[in-house]
PDB file of N, CA and C in Angstrom:
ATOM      1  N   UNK A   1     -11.678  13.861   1.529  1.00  0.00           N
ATOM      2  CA  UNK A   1     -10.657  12.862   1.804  1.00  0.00           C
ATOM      3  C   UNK A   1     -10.098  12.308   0.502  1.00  0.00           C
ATOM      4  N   UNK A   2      -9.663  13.210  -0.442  1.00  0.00           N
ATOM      5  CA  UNK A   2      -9.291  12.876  -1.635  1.00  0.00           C
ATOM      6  C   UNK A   2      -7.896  12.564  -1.196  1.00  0.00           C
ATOM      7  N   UNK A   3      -7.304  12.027  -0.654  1.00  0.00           N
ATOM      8  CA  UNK A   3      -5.725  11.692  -0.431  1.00  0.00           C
ATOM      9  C   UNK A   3      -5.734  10.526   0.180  1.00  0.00           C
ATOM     10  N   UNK A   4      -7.328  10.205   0.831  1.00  0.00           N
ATOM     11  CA  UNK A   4      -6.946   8.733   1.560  1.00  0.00           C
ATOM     12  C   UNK A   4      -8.248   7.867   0.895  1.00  0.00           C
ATOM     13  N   UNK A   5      -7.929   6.797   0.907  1.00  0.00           N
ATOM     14  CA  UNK A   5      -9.202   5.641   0.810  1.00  0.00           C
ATOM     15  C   UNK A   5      -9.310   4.798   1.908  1.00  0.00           C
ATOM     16  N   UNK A   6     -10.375   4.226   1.642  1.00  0.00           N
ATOM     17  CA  UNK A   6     -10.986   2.865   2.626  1.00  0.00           C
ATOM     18  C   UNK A   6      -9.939   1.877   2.294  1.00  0.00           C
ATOM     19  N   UNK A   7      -9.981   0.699   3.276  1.00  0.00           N
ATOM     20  CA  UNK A   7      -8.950  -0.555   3.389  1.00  0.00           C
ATOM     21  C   UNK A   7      -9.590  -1.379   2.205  1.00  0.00           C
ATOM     22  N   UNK A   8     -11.119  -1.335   1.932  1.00  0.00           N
ATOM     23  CA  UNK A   8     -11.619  -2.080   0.941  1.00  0.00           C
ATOM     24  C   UNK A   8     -11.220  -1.571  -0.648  1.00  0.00           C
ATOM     25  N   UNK A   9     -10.948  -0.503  -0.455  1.00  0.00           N
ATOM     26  CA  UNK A   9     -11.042   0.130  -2.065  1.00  0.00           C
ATOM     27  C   UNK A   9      -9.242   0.036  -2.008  1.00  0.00           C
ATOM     28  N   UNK A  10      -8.764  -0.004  -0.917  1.00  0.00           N
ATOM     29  CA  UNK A  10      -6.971   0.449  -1.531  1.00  0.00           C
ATOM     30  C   UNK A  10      -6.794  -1.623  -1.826  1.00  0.00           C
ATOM     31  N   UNK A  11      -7.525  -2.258  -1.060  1.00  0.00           N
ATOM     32  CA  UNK A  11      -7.445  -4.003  -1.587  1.00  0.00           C
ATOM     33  C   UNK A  11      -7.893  -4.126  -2.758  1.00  0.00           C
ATOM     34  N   UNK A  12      -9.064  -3.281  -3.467  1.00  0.00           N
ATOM     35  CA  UNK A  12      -9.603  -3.805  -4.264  1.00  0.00           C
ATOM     36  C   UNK A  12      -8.204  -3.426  -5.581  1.00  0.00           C
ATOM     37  N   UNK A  13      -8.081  -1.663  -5.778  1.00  0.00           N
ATOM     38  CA  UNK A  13      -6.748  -1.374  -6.350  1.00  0.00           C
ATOM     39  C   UNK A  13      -5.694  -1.945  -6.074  1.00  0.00           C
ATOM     40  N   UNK A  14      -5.104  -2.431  -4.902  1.00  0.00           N
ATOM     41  CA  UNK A  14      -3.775  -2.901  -5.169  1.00  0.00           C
ATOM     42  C   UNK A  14      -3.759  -4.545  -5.508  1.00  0.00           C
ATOM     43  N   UNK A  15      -4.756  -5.269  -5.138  1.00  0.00           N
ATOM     44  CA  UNK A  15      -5.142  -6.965  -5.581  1.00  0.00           C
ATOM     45  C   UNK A  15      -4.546  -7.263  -4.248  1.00  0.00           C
ATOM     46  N   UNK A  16      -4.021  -6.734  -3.146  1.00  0.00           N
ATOM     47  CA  UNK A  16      -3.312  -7.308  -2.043  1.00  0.00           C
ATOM     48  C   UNK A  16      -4.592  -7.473  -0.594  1.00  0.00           C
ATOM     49  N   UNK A  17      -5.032  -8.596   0.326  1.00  0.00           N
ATOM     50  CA  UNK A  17      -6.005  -8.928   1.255  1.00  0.00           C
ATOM     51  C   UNK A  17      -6.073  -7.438   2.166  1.00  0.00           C
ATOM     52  N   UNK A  18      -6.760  -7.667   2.359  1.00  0.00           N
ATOM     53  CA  UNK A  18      -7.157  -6.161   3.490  1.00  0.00           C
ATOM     54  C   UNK A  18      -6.432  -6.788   4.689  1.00  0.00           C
ATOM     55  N   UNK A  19      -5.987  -8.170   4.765  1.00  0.00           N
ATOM     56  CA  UNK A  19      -5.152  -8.587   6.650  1.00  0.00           C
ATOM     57  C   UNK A  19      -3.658  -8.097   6.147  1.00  0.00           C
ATOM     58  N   UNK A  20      -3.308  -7.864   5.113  1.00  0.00           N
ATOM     59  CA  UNK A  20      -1.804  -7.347   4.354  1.00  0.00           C
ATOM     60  C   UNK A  20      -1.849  -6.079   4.574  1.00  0.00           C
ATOM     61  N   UNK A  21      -2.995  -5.527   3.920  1.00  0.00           N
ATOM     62  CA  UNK A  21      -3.156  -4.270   4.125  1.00  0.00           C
ATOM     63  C   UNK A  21      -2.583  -3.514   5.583  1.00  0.00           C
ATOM     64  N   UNK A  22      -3.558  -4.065   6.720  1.00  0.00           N
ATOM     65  CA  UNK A  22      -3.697  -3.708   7.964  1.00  0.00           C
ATOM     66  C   UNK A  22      -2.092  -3.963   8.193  1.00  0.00           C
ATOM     67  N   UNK A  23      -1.462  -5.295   7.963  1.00  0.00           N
ATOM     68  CA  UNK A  23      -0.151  -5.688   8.842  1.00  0.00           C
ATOM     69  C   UNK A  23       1.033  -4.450   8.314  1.00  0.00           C
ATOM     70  N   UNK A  24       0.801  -4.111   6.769  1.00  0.00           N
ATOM     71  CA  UNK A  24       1.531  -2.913   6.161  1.00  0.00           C
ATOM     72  C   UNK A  24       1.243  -1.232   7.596  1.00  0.00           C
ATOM     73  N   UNK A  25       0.223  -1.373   7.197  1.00  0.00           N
ATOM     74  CA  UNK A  25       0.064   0.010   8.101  1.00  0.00           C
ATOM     75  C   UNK A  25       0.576  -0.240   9.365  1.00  0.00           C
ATOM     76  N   UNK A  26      -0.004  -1.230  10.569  1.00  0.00           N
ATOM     77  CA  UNK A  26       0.750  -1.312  11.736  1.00  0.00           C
ATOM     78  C   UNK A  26       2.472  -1.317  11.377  1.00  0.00           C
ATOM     79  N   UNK A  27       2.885  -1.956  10.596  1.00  0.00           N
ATOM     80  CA  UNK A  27       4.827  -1.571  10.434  1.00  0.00           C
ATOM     81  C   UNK A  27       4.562  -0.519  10.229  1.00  0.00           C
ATOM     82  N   UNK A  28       4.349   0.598   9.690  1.00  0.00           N
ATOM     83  CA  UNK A  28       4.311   1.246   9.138  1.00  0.00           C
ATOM     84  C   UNK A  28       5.167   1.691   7.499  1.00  0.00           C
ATOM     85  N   UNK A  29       4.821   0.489   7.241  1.00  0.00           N
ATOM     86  CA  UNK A  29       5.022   0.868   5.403  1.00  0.00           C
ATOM     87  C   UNK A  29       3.777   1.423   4.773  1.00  0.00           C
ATOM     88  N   UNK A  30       2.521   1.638   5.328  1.00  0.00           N
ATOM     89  CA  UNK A  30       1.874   2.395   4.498  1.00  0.00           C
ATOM     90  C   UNK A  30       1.684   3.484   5.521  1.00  0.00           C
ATOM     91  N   UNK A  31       1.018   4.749   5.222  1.00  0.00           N
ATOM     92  CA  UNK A  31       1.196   5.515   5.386  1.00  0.00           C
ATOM     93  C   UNK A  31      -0.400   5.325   5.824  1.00  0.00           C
ATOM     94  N   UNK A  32      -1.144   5.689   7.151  1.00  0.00           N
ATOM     95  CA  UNK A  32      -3.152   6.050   6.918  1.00  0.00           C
ATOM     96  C   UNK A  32      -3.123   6.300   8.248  1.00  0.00           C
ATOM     97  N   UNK A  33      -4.502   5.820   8.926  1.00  0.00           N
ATOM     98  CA  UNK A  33      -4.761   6.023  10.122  1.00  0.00           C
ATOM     99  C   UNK A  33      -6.190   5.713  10.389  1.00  0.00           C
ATOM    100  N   UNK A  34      -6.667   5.594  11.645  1.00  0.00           N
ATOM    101  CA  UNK A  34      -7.993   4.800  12.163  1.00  0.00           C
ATOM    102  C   UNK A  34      -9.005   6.386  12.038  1.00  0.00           C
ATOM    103  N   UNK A  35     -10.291   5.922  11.679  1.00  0.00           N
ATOM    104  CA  UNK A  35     -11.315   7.082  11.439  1.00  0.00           C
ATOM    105  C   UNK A  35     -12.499   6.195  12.166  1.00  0.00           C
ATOM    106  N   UNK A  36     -13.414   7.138  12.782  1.00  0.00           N
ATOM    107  CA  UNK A  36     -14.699   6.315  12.725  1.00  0.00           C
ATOM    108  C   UNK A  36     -15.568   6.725  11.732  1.00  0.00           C
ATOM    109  N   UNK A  37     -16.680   5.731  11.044  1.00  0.00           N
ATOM    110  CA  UNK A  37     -16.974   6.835  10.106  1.00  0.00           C
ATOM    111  C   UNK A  37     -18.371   5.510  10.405  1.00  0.00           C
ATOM    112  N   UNK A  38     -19.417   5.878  10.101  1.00  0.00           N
ATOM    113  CA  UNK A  38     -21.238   5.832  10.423  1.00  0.00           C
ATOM    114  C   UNK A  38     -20.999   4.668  11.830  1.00  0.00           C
ATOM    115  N   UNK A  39     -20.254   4.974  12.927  1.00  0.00           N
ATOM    116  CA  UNK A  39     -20.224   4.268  13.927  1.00  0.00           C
ATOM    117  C   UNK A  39     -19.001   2.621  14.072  1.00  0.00           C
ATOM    118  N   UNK A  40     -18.554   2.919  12.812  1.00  0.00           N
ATOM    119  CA  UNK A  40     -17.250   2.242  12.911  1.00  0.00           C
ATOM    120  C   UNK A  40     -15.937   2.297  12.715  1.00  0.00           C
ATOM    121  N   UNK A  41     -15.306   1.687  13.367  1.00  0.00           N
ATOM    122  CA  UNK A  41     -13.852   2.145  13.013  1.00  0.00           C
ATOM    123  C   UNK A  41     -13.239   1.601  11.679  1.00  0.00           C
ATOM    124  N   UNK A  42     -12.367   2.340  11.071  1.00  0.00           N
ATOM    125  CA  UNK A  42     -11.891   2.088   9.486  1.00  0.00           C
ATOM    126  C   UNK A  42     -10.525   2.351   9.296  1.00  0.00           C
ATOM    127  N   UNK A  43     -10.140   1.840   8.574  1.00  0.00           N
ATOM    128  CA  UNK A  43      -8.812   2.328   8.186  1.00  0.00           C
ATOM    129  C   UNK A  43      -8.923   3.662   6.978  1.00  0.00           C
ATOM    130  N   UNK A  44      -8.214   4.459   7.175  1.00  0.00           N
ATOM    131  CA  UNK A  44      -8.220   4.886   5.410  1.00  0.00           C
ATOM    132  C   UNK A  44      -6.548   5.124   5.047  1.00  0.00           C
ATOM    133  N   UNK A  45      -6.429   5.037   3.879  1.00  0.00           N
ATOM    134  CA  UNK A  45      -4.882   4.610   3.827  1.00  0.00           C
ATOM    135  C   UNK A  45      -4.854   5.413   2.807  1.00  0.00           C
ATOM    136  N   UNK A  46      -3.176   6.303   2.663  1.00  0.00           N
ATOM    137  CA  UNK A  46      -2.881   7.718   1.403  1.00  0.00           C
ATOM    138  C   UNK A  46      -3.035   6.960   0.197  1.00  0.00           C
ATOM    139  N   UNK A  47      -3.325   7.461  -0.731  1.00  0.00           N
ATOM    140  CA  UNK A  47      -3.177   6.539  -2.051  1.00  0.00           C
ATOM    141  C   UNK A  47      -1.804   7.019  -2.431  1.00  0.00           C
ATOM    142  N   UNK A  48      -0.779   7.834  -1.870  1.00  0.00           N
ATOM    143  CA  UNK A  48       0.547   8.257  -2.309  1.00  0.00           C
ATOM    144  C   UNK A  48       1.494   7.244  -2.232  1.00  0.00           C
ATOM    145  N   UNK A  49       0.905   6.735  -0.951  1.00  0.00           N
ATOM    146  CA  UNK A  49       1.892   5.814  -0.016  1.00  0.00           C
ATOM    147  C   UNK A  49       1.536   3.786  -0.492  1.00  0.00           C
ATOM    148  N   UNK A  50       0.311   4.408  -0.995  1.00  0.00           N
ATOM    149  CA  UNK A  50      -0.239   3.002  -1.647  1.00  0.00           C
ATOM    150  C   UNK A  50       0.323   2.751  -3.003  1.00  0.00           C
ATOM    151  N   UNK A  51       0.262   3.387  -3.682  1.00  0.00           N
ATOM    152  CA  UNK A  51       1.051   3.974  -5.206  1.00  0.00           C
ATOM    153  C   UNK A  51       2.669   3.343  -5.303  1.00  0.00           C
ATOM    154  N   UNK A  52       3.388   4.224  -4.045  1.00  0.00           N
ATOM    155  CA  UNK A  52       4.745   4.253  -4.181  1.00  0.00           C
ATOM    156  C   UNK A  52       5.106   2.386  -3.564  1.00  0.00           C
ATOM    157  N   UNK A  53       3.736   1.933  -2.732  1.00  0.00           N
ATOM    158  CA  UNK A  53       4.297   0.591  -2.393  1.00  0.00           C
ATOM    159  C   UNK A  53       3.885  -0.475  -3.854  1.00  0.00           C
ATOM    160  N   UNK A  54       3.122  -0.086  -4.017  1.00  0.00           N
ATOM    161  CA  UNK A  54       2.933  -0.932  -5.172  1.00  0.00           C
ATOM    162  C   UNK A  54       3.725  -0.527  -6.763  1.00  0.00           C
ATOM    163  N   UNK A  55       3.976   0.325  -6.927  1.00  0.00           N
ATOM    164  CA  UNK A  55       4.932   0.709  -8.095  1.00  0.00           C
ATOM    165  C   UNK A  55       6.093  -0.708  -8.574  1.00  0.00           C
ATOM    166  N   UNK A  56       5.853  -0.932 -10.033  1.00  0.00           N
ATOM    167  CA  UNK A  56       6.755  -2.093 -10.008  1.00  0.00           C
ATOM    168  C   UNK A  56       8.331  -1.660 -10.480  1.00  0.00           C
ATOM    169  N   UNK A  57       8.553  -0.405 -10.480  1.00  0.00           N
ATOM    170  CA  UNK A  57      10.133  -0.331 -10.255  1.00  0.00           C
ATOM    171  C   UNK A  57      10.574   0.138  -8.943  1.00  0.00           C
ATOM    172  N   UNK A  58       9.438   0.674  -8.412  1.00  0.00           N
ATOM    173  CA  UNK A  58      10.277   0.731  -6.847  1.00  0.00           C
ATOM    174  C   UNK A  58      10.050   0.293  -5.791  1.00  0.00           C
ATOM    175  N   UNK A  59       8.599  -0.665  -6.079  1.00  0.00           N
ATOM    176  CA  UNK A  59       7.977  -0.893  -4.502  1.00  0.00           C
ATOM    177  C   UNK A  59       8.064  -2.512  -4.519  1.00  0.00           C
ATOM    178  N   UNK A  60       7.323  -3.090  -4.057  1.00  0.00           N
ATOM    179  CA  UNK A  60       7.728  -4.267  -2.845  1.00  0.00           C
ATOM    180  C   UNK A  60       8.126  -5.475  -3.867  1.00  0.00           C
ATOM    181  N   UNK A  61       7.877  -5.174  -5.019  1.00  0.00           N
ATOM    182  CA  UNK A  61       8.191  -6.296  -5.900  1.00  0.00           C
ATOM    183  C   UNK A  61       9.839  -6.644  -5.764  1.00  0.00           C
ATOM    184  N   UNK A  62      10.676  -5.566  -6.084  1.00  0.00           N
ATOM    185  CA  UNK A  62      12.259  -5.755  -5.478  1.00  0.00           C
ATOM    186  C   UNK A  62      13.103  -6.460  -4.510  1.00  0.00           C
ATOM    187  N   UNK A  63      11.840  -6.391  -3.069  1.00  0.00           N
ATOM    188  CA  UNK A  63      12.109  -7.141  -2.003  1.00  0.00           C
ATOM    189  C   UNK A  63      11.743  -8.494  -2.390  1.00  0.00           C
ATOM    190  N   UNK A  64      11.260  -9.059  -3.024  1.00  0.00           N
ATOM    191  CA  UNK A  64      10.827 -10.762  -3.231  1.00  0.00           C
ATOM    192  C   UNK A  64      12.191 -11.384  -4.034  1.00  0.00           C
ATOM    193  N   UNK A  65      12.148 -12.458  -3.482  1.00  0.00           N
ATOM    194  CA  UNK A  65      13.318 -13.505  -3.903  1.00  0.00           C
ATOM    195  C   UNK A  65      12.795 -13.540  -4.805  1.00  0.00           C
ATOM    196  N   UNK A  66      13.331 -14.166  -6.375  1.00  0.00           N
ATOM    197  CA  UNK A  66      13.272 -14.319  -7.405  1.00  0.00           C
ATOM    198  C   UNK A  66      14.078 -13.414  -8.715  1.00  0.00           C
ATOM    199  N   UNK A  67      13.901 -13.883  -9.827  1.00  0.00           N
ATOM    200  CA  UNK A  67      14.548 -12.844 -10.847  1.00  0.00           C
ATOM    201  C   UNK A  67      13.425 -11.739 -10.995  1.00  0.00           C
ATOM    202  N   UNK A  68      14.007 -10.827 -11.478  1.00  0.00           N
ATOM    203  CA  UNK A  68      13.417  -9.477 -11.877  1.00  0.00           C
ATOM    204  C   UNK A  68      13.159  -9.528 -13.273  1.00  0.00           C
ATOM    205  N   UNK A  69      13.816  -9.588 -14.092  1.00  0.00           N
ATOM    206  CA  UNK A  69      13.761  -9.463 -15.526  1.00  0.00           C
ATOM    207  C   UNK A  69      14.373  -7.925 -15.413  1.00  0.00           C
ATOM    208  N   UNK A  70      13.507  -6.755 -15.881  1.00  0.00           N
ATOM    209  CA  UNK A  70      13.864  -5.603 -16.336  1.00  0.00           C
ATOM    210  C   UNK A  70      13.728  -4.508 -15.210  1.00  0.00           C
ATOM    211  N   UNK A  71      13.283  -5.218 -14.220  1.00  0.00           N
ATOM    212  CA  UNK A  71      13.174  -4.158 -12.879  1.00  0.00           C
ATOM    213  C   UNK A  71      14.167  -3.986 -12.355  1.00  0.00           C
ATOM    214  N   UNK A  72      14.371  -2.723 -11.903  1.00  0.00           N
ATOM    215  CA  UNK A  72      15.737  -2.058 -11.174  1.00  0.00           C
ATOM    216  C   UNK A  72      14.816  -1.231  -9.929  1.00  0.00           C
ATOM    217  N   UNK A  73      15.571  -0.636  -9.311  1.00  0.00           N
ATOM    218  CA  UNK A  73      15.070   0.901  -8.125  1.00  0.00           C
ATOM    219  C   UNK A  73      15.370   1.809  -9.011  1.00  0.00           C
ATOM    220  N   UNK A  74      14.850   2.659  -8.937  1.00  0.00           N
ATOM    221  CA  UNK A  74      14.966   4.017  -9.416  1.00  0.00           C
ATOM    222  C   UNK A  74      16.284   4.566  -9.251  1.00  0.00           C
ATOM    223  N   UNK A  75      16.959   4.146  -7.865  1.00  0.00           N
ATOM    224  CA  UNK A  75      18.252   5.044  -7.708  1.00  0.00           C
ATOM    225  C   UNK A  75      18.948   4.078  -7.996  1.00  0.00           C
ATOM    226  N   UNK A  76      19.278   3.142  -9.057  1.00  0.00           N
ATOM    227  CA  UNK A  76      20.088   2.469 -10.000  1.00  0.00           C
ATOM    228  C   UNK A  76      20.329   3.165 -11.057  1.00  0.00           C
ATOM    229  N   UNK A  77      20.182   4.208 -11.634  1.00  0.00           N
ATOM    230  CA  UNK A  77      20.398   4.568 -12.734  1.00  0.00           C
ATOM    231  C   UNK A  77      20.803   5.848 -12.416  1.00  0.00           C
TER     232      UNK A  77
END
């Protein structure tokens, strides 16, 4: 499962709560899916899709009110 992680390890990498986490995946802005794994159910979430949301020129930082400073989208240039 080198393409997906646990809800704990993609919180611990991205600094964002595992209840963010979960509310991302149900919209579906992240990309994972439910596993059972030693008798419980888990999330595991792509680290592609975790990556591209957290990226600070293209991911969720853009959507927040405030100034940017030097951040653009990618398809600005």
């Amino acid at each position: 499962m080198g393409d997906f992680i646990t809800l704990e390890e993609a919180a611990r990498r991205s600094g964002l709560h595992p209840n963010s986490l979960k509310r991302l995946l149900r919209q579906g802005v992240l990309r994972g899916f439910k596993t059972t794994q030693a008798g419980r159910r888990r999330w595991l979430i792509s680290v592609v899709s975790l990556r591209q949301y957290t990226d600070p020129l293209t991911g969720w930082l853009l959507d927040r009110p405030g100034p940017k400073l030097f951040l653009r989208r990618a398809e600005d240039d």
